[in-house]
C-alpha atoms as a PDB file:
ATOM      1  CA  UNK A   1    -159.547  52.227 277.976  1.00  0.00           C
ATOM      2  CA  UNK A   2    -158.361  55.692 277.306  1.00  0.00           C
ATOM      3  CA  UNK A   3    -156.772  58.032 279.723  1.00  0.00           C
ATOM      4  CA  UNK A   4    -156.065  61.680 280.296  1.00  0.00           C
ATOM      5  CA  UNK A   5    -152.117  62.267 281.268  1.00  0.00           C
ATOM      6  CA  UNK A   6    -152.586  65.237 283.351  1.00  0.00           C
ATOM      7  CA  UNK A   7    -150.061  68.300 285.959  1.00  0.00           C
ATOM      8  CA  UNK A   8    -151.260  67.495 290.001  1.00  0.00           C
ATOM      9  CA  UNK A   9    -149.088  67.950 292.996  1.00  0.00           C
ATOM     10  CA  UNK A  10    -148.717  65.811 295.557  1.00  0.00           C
ATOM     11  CA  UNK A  11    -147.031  65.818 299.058  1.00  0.00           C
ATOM     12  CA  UNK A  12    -143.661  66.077 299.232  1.00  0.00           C
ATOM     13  CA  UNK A  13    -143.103  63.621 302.103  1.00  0.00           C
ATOM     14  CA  UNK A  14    -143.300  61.236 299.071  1.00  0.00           C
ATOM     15  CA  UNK A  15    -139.608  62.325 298.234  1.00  0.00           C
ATOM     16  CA  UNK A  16    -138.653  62.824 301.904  1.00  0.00           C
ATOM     17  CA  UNK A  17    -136.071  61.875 304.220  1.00  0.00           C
ATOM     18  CA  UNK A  18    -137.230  60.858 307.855  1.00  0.00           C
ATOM     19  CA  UNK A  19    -135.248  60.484 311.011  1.00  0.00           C
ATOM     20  CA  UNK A  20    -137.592  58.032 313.012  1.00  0.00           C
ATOM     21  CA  UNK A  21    -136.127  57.203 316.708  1.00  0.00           C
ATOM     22  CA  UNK A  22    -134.828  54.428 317.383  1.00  0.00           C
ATOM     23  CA  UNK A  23    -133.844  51.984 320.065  1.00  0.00           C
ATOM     24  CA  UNK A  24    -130.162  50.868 319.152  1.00  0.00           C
ATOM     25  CA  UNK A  25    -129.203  53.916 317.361  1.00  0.00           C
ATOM     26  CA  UNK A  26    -130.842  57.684 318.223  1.00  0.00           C
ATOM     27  CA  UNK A  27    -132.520  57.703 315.277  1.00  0.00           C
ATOM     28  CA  UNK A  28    -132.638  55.735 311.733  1.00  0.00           C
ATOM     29  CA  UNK A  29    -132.899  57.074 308.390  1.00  0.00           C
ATOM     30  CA  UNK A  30    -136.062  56.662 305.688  1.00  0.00           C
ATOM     31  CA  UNK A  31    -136.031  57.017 302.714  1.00  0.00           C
ATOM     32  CA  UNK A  32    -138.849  57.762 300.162  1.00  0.00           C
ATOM     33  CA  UNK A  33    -138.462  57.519 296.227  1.00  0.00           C
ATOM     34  CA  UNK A  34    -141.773  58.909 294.747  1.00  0.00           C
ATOM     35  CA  UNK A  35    -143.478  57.176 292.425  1.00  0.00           C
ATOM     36  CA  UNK A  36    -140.172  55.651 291.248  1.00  0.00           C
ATOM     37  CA  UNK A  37    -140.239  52.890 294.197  1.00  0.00           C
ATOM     38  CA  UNK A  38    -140.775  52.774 297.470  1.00  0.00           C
ATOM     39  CA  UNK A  39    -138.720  53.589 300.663  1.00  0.00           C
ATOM     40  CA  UNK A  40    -135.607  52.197 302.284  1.00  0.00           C
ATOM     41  CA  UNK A  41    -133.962  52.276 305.933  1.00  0.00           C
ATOM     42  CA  UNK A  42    -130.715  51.970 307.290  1.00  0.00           C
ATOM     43  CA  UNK A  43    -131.723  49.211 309.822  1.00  0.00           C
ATOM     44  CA  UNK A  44    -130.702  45.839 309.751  1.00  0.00           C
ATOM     45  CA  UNK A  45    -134.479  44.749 309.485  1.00  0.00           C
ATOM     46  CA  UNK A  46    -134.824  46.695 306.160  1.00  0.00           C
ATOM     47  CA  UNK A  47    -131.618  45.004 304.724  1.00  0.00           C
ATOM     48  CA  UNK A  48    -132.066  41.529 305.703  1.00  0.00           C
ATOM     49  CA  UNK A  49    -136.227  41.824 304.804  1.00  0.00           C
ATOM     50  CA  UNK A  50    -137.809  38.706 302.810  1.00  0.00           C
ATOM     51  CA  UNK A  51    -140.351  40.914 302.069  1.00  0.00           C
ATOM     52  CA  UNK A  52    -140.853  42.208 298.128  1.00  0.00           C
ATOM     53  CA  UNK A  53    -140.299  45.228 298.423  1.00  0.00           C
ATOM     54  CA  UNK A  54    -138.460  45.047 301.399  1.00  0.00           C
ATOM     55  CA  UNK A  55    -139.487  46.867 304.288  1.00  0.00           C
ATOM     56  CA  UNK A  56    -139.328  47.547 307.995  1.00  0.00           C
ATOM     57  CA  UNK A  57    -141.369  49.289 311.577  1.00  0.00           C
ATOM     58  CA  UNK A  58    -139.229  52.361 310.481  1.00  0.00           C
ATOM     59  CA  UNK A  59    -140.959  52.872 306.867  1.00  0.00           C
ATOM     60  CA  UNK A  60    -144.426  51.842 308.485  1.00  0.00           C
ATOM     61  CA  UNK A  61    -143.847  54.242 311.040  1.00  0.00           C
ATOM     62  CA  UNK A  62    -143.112  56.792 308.674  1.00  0.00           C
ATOM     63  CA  UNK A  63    -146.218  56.016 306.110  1.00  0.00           C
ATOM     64  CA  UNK A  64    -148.668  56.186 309.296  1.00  0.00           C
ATOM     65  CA  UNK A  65    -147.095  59.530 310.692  1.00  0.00           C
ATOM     66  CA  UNK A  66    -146.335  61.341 307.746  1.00  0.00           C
ATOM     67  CA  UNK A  67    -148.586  63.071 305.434  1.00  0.00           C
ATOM     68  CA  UNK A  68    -148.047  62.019 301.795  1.00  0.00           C
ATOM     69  CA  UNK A  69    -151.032  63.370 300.841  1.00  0.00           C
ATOM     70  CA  UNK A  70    -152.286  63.000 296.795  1.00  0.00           C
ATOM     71  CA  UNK A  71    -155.156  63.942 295.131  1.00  0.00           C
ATOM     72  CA  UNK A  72    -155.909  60.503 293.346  1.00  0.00           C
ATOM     73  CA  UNK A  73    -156.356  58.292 296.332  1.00  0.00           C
ATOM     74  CA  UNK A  74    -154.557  59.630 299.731  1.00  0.00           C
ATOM     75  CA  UNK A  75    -156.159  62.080 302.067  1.00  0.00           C
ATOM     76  CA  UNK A  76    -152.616  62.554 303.897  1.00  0.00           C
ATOM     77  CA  UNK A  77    -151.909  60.511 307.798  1.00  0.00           C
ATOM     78  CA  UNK A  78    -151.138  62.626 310.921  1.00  0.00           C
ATOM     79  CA  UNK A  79    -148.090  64.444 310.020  1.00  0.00           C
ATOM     80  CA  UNK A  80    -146.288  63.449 313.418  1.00  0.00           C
ATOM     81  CA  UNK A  81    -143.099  62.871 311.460  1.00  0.00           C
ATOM     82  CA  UNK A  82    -142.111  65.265 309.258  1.00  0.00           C
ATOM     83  CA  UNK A  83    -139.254  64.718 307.078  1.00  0.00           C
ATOM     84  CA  UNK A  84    -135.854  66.725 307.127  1.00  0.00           C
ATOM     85  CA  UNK A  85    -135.118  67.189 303.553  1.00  0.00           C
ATOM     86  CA  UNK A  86    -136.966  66.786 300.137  1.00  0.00           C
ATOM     87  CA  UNK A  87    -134.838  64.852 297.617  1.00  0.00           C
ATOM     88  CA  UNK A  88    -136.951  66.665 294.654  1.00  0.00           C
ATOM     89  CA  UNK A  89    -136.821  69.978 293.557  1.00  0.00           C
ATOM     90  CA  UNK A  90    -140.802  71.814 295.295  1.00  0.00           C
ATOM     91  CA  UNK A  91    -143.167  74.248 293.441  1.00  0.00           C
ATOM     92  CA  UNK A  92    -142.695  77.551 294.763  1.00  0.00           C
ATOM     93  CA  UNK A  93    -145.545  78.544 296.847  1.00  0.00           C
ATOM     94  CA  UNK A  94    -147.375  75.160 296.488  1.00  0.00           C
ATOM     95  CA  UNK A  95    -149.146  73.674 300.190  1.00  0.00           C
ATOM     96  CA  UNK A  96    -149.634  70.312 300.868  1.00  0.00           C
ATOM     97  CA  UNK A  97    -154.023  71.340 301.622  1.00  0.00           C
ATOM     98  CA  UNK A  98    -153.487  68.236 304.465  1.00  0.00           C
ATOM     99  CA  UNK A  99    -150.292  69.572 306.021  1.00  0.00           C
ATOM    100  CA  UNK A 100    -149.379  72.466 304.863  1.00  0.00           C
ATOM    101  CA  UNK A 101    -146.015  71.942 304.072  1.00  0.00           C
ATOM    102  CA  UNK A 102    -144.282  71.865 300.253  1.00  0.00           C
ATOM    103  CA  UNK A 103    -145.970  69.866 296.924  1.00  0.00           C
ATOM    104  CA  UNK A 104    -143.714  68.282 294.104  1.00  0.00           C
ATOM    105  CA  UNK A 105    -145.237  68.475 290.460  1.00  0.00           C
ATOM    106  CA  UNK A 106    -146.382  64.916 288.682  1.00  0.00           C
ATOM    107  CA  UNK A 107    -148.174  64.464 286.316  1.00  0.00           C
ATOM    108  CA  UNK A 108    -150.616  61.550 286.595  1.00  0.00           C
ATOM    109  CA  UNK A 109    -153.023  59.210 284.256  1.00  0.00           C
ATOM    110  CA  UNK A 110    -156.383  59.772 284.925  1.00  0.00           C
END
């Protein structure tokens, strides 16, 4: 099947770094890698996690209130966490159109 590689924009939450409270420590660290993997915490959940990939209530927490809107299949969740830095470099001027906050250039298959 043929396929179009073409420029979007999506969220930057995607390449974010959360702080999401916590109950043993004030607050525990998520996280994201893109579309090069997934996320990672600096719980003891996330590092001991059976799961493939591994994961933990901190990175759910963070995919249900974060926005990480895209235009392929992701209308963005309710942006109650926002992250406190952007590991990737933003397009100037570019608006998430779910949160309003900064977009990161990818290019896509569609």
């Amino acid at each position: 099947m043929p396929y179009e590689v073409v420029n979007s924009e999506f969220c930057a939450d995607y390449w974010g770094v959360f702080e999401v409270p916590g109950t043993e420590e004030p607050y525990y660290r998520v996280v994201w890698y893109g579309g090069e993997g997934g996320a990672s915490c600096n719980c003891m959940a996330f590092k001991y996690s059976r799961e493939m990939p591994p994961t933990c209530k901190h990175i759910d927490r963070t995919w249900k209130e974060g926005c990480f809107w895209n235009p392929q299949w992701y209308d963005g969740g309710s942006r109650k966490l926002r992250p406190v830095h952007i590991n990737r470099d933003t397009i100037p001027g570019g608006e998430c159109p779910h949160c309003g906050g900064p977009t990161v250039a990818v290019r896509i298959a569609v």
